[in-house]
Protein backbone atom coordinates (compact mmCIF):
# COMPACT_ATOMS: atom_id res chain seq x y z
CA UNK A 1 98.47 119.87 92.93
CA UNK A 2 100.86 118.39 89.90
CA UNK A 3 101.62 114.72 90.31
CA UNK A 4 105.36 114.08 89.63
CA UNK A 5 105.29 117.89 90.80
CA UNK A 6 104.37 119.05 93.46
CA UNK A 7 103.10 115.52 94.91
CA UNK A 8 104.14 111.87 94.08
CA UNK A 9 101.14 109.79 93.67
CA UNK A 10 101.94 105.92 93.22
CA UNK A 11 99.96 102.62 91.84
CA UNK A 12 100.39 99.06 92.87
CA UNK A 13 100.25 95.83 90.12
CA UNK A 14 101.85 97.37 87.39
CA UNK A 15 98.80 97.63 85.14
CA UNK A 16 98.80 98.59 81.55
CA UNK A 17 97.27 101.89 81.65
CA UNK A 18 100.28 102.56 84.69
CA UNK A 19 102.12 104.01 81.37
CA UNK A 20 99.58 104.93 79.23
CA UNK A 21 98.30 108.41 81.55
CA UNK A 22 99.78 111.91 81.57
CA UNK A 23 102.06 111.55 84.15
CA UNK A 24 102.82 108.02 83.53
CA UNK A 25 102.35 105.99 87.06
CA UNK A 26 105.07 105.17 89.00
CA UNK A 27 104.05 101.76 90.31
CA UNK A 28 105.09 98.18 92.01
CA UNK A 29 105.46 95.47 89.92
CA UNK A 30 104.89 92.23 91.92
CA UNK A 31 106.18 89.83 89.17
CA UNK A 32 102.96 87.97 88.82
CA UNK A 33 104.16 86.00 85.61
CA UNK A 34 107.13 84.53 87.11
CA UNK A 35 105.11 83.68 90.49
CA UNK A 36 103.13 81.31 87.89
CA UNK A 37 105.58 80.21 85.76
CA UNK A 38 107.55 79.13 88.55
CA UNK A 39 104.32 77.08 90.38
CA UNK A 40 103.07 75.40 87.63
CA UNK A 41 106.98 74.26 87.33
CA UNK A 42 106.69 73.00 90.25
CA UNK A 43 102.80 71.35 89.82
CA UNK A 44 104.30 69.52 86.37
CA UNK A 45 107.39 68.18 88.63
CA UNK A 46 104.93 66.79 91.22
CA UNK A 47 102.66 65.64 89.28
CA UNK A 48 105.50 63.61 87.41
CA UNK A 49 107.41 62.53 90.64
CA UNK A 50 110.75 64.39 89.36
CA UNK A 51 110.55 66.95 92.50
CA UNK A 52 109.11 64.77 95.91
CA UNK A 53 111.27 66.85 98.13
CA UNK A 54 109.43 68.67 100.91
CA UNK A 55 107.66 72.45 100.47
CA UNK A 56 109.70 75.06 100.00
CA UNK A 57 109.30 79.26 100.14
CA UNK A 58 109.76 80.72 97.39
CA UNK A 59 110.60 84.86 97.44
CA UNK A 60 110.35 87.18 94.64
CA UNK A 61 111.23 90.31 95.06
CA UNK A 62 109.18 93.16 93.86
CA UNK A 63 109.81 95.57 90.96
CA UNK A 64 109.84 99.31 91.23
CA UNK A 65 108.57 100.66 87.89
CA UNK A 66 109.53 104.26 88.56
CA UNK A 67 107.84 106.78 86.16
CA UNK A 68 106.96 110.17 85.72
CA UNK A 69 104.62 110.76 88.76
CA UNK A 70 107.35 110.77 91.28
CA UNK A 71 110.12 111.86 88.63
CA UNK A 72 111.02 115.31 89.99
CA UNK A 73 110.34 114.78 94.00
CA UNK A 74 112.87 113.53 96.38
């Protein structure tokens, strides 16, 4: 079987050698850098008593990265 041909074969975490491969990966990119960038935004505020409010949920959606392993199915 051909990915991106006659299968679609997917990857999760959007790793670096996602588009490296022959097909490149189609994968889920779950935004890891703003997930951190917004805690420790949060830690600083707390830490400096600028943000005392009560905890909150925070949702980030997830990227689809889509390459050339599902390209030509669907």
């Amino acid at each position: 079987r051909m990915p991106g041909r006659e299968v679609a074969v997917m990857g999760q975490g959007n790793e670096r050698f996602s588009s490296l491969i022959t097909p490149a990966l189609t994968t889920i990119d779950y935004c890891g850098e703003e997930i951190g960038r917004r805690a420790a935004e949060t830690i600083l505020q707390r830490v400096s008593k600028s943000r005392m409010d009560a905890p909150q949920t925070a949702r980030i959606a997830p990227l689809l990265i889509a390459r050339d392993s599902t390209s030509t199915l669907g």
